[in-house]
C-alpha atoms as a PDB file:
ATOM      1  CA  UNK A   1       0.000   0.000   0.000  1.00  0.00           C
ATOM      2  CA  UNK A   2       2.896   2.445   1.066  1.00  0.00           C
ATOM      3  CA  UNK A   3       4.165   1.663  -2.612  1.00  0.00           C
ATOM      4  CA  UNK A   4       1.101   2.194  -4.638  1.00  0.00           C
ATOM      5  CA  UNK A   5       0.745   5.603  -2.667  1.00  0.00           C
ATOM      6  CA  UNK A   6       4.393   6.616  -3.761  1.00  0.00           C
ATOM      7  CA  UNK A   7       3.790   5.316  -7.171  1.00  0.00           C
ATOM      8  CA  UNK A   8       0.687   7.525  -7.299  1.00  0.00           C
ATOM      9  CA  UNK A   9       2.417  10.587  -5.610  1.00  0.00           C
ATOM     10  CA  UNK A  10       5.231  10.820  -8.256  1.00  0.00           C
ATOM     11  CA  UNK A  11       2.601  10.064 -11.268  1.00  0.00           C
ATOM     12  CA  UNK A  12       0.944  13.019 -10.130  1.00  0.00           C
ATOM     13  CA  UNK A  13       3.445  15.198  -8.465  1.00  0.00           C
ATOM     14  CA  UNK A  14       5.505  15.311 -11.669  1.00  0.00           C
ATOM     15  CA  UNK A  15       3.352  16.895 -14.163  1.00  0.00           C
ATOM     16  CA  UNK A  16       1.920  18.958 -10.830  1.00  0.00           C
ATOM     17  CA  UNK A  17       5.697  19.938  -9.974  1.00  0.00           C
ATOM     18  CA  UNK A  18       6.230  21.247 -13.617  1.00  0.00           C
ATOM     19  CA  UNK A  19       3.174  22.582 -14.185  1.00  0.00           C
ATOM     20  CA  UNK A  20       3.921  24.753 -10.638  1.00  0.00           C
ATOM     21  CA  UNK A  21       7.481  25.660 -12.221  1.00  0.00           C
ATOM     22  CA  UNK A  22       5.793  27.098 -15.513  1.00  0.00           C
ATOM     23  CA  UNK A  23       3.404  28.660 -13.437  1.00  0.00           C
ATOM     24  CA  UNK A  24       5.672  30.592 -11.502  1.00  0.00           C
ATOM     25  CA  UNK A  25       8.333  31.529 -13.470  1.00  0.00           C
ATOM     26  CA  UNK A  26      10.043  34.359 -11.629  1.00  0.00           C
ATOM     27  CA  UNK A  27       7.733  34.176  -8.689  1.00  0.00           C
ATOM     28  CA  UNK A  28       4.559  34.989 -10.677  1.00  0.00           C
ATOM     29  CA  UNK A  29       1.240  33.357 -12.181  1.00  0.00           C
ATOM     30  CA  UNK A  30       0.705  33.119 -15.713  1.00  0.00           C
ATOM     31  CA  UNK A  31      -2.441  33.620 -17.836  1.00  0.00           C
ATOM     32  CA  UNK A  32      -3.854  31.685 -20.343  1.00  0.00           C
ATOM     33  CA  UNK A  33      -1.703  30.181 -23.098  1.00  0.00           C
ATOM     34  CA  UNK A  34      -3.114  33.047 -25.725  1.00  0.00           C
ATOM     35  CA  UNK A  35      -3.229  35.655 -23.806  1.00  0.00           C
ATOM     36  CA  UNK A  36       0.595  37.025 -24.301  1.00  0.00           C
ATOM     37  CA  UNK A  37      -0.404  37.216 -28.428  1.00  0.00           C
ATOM     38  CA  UNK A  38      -3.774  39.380 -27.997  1.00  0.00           C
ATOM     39  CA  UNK A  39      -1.625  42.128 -25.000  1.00  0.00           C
ATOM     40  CA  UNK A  40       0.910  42.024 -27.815  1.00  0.00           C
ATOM     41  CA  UNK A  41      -1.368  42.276 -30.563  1.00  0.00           C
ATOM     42  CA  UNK A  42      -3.067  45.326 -28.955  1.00  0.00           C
ATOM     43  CA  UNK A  43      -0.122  47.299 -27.582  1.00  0.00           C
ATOM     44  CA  UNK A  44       1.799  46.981 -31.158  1.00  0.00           C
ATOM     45  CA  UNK A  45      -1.734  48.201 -32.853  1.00  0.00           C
ATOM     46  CA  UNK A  46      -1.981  51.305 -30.815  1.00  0.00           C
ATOM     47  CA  UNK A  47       1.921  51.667 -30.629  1.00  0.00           C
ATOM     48  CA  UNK A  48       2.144  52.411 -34.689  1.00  0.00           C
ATOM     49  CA  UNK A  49      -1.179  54.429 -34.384  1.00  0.00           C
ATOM     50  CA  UNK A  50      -0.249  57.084 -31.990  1.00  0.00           C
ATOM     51  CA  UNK A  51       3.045  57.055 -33.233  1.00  0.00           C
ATOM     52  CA  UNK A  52       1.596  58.033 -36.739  1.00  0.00           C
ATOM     53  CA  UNK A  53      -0.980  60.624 -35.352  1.00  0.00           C
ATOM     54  CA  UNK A  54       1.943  62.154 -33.450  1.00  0.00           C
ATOM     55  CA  UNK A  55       3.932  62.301 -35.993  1.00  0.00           C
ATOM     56  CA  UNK A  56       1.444  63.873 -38.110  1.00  0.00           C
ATOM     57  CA  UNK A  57       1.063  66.282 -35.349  1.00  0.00           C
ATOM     58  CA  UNK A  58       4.201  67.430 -35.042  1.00  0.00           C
ATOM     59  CA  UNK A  59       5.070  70.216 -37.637  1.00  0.00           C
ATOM     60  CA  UNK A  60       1.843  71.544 -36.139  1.00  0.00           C
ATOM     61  CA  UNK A  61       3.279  72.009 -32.721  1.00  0.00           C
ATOM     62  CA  UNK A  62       6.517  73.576 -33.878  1.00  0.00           C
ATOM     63  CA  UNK A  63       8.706  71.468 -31.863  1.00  0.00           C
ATOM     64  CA  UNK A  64      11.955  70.587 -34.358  1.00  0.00           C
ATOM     65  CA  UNK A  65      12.397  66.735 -34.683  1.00  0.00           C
ATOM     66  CA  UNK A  66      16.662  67.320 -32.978  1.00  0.00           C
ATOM     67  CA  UNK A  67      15.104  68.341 -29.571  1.00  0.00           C
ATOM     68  CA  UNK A  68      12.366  65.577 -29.354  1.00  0.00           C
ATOM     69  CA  UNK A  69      10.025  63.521 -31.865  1.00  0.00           C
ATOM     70  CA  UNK A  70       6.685  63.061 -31.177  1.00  0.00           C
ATOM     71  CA  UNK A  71       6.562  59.531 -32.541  1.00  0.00           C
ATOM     72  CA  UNK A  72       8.185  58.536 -29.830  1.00  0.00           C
ATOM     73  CA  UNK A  73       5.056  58.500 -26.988  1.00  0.00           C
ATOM     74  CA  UNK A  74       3.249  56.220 -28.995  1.00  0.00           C
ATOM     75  CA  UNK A  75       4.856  53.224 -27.423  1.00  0.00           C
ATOM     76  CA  UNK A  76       3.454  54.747 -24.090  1.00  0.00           C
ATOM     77  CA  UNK A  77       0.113  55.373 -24.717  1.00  0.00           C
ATOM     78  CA  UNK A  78       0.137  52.158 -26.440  1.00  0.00           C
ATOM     79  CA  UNK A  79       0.741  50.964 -22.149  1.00  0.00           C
ATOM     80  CA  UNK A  80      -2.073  52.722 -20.915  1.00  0.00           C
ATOM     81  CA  UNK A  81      -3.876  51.649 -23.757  1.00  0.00           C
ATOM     82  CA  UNK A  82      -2.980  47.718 -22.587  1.00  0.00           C
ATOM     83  CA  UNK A  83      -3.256  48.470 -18.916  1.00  0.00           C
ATOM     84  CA  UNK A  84      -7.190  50.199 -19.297  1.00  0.00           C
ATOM     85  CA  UNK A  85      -7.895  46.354 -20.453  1.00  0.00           C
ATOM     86  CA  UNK A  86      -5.205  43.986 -18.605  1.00  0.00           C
ATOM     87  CA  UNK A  87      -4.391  46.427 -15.399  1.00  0.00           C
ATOM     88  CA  UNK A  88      -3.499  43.762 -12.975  1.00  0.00           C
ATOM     89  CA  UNK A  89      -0.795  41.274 -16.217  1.00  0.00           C
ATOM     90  CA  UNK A  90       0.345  45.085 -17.334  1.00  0.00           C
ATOM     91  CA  UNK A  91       0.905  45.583 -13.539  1.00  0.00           C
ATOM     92  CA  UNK A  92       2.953  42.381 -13.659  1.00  0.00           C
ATOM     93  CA  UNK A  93       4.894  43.290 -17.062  1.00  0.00           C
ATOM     94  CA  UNK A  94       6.151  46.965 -15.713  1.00  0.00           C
ATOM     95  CA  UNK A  95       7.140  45.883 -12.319  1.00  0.00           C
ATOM     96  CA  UNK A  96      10.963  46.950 -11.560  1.00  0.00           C
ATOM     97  CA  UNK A  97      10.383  50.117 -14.191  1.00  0.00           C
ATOM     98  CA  UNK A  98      10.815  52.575 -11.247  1.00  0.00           C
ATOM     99  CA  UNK A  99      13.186  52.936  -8.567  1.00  0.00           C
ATOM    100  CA  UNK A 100      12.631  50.807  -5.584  1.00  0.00           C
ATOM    101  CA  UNK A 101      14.584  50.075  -2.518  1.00  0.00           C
ATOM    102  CA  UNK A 102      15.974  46.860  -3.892  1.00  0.00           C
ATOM    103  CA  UNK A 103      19.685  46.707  -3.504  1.00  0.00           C
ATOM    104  CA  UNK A 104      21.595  47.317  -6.959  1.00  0.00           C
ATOM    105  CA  UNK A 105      24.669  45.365  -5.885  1.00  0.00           C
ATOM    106  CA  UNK A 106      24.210  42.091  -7.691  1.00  0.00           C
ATOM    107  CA  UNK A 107      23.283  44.012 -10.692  1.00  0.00           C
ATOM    108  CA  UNK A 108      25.674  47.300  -9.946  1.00  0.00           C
ATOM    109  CA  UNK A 109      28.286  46.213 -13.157  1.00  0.00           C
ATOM    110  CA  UNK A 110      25.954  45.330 -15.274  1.00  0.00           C
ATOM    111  CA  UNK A 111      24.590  48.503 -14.974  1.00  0.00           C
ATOM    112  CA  UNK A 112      27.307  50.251 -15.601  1.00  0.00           C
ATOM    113  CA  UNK A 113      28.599  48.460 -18.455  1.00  0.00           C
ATOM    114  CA  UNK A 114      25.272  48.945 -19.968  1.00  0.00           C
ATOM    115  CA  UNK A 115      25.608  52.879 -19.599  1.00  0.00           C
ATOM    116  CA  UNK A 116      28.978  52.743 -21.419  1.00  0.00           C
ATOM    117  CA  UNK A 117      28.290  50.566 -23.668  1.00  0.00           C
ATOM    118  CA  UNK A 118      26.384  53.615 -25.794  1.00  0.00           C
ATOM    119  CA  UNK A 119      30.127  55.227 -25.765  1.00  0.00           C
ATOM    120  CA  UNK A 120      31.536  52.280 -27.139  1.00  0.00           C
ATOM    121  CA  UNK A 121      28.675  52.136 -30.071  1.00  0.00           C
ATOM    122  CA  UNK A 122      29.597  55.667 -30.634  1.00  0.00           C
ATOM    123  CA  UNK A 123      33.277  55.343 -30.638  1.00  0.00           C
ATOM    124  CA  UNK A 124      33.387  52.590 -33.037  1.00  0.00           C
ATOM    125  CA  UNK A 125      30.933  54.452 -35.713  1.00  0.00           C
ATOM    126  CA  UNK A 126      33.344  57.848 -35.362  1.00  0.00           C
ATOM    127  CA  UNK A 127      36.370  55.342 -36.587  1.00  0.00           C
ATOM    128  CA  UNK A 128      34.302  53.399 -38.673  1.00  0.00           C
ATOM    129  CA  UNK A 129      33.538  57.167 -40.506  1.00  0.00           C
ATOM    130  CA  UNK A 130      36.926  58.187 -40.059  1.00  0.00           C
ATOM    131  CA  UNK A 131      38.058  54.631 -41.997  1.00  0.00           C
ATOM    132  CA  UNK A 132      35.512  55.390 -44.845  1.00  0.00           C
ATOM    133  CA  UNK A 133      35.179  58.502 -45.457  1.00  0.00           C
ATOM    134  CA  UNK A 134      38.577  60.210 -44.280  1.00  0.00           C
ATOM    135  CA  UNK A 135      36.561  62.634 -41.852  1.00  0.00           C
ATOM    136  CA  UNK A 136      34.250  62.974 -38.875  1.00  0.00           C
ATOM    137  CA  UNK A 137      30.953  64.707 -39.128  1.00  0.00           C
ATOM    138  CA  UNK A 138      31.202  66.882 -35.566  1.00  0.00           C
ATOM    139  CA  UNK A 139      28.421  68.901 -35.248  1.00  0.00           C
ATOM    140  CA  UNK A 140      28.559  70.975 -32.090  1.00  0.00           C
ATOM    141  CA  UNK A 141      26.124  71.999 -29.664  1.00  0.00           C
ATOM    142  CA  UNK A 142      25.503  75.818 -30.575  1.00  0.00           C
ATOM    143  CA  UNK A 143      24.847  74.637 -34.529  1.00  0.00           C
ATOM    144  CA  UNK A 144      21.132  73.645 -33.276  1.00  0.00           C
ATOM    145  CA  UNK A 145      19.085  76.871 -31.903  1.00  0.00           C
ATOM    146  CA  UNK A 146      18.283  75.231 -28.613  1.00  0.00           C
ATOM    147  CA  UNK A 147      20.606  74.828 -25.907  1.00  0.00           C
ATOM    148  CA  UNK A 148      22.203  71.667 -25.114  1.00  0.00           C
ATOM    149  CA  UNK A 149      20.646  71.019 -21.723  1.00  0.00           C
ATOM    150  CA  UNK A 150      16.909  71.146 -23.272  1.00  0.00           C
ATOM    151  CA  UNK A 151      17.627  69.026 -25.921  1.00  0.00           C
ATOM    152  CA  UNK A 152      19.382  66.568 -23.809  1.00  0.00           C
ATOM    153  CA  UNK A 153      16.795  66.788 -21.507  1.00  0.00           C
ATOM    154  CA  UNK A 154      13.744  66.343 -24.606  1.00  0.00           C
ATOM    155  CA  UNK A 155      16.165  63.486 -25.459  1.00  0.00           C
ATOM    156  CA  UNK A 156      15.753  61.778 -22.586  1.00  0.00           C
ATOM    157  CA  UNK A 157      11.724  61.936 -21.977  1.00  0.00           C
ATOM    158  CA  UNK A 158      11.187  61.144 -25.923  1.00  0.00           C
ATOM    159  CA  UNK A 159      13.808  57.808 -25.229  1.00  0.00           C
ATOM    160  CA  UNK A 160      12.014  56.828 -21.867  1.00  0.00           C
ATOM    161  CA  UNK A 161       8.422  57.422 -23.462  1.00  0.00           C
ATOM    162  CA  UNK A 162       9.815  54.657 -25.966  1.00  0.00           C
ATOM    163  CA  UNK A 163      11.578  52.464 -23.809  1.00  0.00           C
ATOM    164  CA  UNK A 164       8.193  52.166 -21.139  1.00  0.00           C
ATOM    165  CA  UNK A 165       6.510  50.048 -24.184  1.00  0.00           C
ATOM    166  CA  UNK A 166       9.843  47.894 -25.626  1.00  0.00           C
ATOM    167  CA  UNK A 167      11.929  47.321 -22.677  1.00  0.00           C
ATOM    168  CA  UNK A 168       9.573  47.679 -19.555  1.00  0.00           C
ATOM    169  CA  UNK A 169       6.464  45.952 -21.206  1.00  0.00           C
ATOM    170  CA  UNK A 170       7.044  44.328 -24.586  1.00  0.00           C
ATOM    171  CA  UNK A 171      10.103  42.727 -23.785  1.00  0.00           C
ATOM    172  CA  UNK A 172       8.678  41.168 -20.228  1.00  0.00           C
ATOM    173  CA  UNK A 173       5.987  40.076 -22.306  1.00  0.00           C
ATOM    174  CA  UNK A 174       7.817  38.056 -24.849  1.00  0.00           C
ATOM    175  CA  UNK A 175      10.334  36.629 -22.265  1.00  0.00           C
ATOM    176  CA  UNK A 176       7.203  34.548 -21.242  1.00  0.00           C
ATOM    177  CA  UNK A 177       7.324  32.523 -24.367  1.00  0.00           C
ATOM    178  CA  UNK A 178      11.140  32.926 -25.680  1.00  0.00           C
ATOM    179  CA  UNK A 179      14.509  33.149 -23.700  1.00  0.00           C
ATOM    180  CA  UNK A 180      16.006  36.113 -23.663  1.00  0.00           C
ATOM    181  CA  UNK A 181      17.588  36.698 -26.768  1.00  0.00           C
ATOM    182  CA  UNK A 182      15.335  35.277 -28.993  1.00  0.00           C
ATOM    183  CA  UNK A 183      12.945  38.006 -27.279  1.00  0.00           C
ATOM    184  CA  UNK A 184      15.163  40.608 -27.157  1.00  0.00           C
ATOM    185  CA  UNK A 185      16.103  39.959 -31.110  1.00  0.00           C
ATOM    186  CA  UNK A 186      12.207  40.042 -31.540  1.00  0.00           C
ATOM    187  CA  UNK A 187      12.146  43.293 -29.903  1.00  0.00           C
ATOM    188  CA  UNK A 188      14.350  44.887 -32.075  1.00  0.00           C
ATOM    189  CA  UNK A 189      12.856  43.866 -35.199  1.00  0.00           C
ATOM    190  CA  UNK A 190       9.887  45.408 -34.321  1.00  0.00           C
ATOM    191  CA  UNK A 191      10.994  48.519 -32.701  1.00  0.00           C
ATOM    192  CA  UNK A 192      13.009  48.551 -36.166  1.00  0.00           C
ATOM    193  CA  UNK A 193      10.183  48.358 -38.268  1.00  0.00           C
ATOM    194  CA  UNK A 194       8.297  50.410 -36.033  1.00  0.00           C
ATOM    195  CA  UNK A 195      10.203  53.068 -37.551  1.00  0.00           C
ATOM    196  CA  UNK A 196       8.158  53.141 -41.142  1.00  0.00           C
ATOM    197  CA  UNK A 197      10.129  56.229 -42.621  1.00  0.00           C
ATOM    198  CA  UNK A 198      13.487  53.664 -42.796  1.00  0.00           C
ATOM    199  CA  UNK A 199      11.613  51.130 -45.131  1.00  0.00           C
ATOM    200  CA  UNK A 200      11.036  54.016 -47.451  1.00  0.00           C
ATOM    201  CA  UNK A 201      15.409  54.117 -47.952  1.00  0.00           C
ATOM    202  CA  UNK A 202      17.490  51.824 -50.038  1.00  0.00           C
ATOM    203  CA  UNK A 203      17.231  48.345 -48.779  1.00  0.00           C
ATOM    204  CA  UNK A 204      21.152  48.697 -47.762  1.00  0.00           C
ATOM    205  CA  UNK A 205      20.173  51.390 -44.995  1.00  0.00           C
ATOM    206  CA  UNK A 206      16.998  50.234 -43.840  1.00  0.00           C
ATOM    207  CA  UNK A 207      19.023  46.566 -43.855  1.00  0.00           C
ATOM    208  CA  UNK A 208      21.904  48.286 -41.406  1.00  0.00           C
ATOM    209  CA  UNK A 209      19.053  50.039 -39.343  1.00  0.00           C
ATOM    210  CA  UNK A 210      16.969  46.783 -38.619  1.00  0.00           C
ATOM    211  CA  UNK A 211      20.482  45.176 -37.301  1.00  0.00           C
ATOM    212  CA  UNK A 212      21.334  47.958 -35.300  1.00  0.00           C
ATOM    213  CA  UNK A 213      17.885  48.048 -33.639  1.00  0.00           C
ATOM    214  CA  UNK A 214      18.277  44.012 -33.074  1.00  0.00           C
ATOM    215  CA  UNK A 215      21.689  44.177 -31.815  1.00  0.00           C
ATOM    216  CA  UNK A 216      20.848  47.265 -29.157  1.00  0.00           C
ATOM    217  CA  UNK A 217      17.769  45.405 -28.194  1.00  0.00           C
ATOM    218  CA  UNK A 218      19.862  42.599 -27.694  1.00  0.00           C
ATOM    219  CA  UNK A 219      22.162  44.380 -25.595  1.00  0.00           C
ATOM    220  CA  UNK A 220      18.810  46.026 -23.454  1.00  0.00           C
ATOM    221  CA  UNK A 221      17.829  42.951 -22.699  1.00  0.00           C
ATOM    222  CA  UNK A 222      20.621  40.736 -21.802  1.00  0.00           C
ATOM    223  CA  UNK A 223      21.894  43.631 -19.991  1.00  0.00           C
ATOM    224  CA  UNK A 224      18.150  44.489 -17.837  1.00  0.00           C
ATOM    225  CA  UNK A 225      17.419  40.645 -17.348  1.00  0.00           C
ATOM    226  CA  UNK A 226      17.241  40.073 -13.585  1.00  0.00           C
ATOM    227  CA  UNK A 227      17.104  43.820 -13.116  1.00  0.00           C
ATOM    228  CA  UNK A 228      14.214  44.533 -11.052  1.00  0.00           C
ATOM    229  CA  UNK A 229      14.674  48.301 -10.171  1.00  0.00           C
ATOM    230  CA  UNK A 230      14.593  51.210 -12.665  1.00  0.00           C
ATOM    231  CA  UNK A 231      14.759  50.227 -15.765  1.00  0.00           C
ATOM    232  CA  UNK A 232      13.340  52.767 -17.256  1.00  0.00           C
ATOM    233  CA  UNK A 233      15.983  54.690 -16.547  1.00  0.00           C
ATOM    234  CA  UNK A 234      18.579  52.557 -17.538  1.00  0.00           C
ATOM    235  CA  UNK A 235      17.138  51.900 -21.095  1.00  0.00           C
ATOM    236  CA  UNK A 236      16.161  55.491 -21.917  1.00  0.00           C
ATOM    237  CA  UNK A 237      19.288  56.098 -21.127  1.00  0.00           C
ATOM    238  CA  UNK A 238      21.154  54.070 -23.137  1.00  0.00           C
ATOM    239  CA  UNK A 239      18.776  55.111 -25.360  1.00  0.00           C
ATOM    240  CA  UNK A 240      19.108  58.759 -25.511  1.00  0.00           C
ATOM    241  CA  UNK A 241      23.362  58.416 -25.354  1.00  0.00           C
ATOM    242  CA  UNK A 242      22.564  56.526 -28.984  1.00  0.00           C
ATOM    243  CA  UNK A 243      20.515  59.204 -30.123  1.00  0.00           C
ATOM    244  CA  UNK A 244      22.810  62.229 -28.698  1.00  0.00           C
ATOM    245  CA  UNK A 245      25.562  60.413 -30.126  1.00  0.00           C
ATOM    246  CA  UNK A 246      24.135  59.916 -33.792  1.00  0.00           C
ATOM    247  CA  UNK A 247      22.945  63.502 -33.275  1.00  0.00           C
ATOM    248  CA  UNK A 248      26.574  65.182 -31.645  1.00  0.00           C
ATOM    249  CA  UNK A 249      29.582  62.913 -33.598  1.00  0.00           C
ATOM    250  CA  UNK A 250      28.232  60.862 -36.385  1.00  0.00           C
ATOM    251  CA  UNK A 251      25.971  61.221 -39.448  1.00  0.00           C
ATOM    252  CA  UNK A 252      23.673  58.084 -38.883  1.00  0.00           C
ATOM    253  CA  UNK A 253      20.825  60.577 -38.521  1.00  0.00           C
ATOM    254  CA  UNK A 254      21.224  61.546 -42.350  1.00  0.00           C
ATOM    255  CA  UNK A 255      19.641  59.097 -44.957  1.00  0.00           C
ATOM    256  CA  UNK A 256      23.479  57.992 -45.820  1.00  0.00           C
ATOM    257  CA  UNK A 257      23.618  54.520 -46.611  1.00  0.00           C
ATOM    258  CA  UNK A 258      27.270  54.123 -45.077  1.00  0.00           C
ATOM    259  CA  UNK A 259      27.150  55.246 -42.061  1.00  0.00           C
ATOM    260  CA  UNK A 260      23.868  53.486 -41.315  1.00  0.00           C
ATOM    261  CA  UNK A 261      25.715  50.578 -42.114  1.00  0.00           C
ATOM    262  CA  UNK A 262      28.634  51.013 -39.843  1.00  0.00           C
ATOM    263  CA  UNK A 263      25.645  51.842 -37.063  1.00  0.00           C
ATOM    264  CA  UNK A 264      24.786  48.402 -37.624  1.00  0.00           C
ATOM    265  CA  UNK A 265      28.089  46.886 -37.571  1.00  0.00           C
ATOM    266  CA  UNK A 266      29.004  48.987 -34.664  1.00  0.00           C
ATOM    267  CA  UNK A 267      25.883  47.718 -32.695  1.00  0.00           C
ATOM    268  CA  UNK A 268      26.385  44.033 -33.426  1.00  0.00           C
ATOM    269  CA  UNK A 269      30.004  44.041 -31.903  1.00  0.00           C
ATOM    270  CA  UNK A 270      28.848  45.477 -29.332  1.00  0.00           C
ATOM    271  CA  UNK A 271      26.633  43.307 -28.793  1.00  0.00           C
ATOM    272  CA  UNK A 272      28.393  40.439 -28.526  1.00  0.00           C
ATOM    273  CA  UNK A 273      30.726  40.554 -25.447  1.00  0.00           C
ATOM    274  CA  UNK A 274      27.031  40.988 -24.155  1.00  0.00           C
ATOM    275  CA  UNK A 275      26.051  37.193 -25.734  1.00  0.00           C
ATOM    276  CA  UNK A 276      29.381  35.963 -24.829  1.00  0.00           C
ATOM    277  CA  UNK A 277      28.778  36.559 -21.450  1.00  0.00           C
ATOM    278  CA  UNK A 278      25.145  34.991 -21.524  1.00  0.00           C
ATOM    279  CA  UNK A 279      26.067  32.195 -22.677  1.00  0.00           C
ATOM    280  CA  UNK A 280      28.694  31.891 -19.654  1.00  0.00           C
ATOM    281  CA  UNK A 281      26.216  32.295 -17.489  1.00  0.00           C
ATOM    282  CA  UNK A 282      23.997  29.604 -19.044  1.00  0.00           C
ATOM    283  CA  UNK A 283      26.392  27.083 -18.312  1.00  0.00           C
ATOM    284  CA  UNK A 284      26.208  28.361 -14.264  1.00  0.00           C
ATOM    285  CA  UNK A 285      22.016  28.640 -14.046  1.00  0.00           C
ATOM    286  CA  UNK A 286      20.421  27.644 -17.880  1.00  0.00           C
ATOM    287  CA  UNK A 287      17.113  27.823 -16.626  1.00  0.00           C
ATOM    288  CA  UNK A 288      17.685  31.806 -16.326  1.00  0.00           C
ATOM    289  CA  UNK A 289      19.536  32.588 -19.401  1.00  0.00           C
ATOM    290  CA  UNK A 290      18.880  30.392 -22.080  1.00  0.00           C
ATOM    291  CA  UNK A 291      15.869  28.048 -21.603  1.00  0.00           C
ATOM    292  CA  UNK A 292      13.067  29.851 -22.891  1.00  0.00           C
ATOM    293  CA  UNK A 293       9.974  30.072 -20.890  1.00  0.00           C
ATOM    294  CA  UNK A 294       7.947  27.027 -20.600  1.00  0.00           C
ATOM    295  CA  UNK A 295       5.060  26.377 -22.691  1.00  0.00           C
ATOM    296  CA  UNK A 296       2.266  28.594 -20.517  1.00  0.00           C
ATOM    297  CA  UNK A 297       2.204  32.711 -20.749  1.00  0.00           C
ATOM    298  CA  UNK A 298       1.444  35.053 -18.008  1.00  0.00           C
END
């Protein structure tokens, strides 16, 4: 009798025991198996559509496109937009976007290496430019009509107003169905293409823009997985040291083939001290790095 019991308890505890691990992934519940494809169906819908009437806005408002863009807040209402119909899962997606009281020191380097990573990006298009074309496209501060502190500042809310809907929502999202770069990857495609003006250029520079959107999302979300205190912060800012720097040093903000190219070289090796180091880490705790998220979503 003992034996049949123990038979019975591990024919049952085993699918129960999984079933409780894909449940609780990270310490929290999923939702039904669908569910991640209609939040990410919806957010993506209203994320191009107030992106468009923003940008259609925009000459209207008088605000010039080098201090911020308006396209950029469409990824946040797109959040609001999800949370009015999923509060409590959107609740679940954004947590760790703000500062909290949770120590930083198991995450401190990472941090920091994400921060100066943007340099490096930078620094590798300015010799990439120098290599090609024999000179560096400086333009300083006082060549734009508004000083440097608003436009870093615009910078910085436009970057964050992107980065609450692909790094603090989309990307939890996905990482309940893929592992973390094969979300992060998917990420970047989209926030790529999310960009429609780039598909209207020469295949070469919208091809060297898509892999320097993948490649930086990669680098986002290796970088931000674990992190579970303001990331916001930490991807607009990476964010908005790209965009200064594209702005400041290079000419990757000018429909140039080449240096959009060298962006997206510059990005992907980058990028892949980042893998590298995943993939190190898999070998110490797989189920966090590179096993994808069981079958269920939240």
């Amino acid at each position: 009798m003992p034996e049949q019991q123990q038979q019975q308890q591990q024919e049952q505890g085993k699918p129960q025991g999984q079933g409780q691990g894909q449940a609780h992934e990270q310490g929290r519940p999923r939702a039904p198996r669908a569910a991640w494809a209609a939040q990410a169906g919806v957010f993506l819908a209203v994320a191009l559509g107030a992106s468009g009437m923003c940008g259609a806005l925009q000459p209207a408002t008088g605000i010039p496109p080098e201090v911020v863009q308006l396209t950029q807040f469409g990824p946040a209402v797109a959040v609001a937009a999800v949370a009015l119909l999923w509060p409590g899962r959107t609740r679940q997606r954004l947590a760790g976007t703000l500062p909290t009281r949770e120590p930083a020191r198991r995450t401190g380097g990472r941090r920091a290496a994400l921060l100066l990573t943007p340099v490096l990006i930078i620094a590798l298009c300015a010799g990439g430019g120098l290599l090609t074309a024999g000179s560096l496209p400086v333009t300083a501060p006082r060549a734009f009509a508004h000083p440097l502190a608003l436009v870093v500042a615009a910078q910085l809310l436009g970057a964050c107003a992107e980065e609450i809907g692909w790094r603090c929502y989309l990307q939890p999202l996905l990482r309940t169905r893929f592992g973390p770069v094969a979300a992060s990857a998917l990420v970047g495609v989209v926030w790529g293409l999310w960009h429609v003006p780039v598909l209207a250029q020469e295949p070469a520079f919208a091809a060297g823009f898509l892999l320097a959107t993948t490649a930086m999302s990669v680098i986002l979300g290796l970088a931000l997985e674990g992190v579970r205190s303001n990331r916001l912060l930490l991807a607009g800012g990476f964010h908005t040291l790209i965009n200064l720097g594209m702005l400041y040093v290079t000419d990757e903000t000018a429909a140039a083939t080449a240096p959009m190219l060298i962006l997206g070289a510059a990005s992907l090796a980058a990028a892949m001290p980042w893998i590298a180091a995943a993939r190190r880490a898999a070998h110490m705790a797989p189920d966090e790095i590179i096993v994808a998220t069981a079958s269920g979503a939240r």
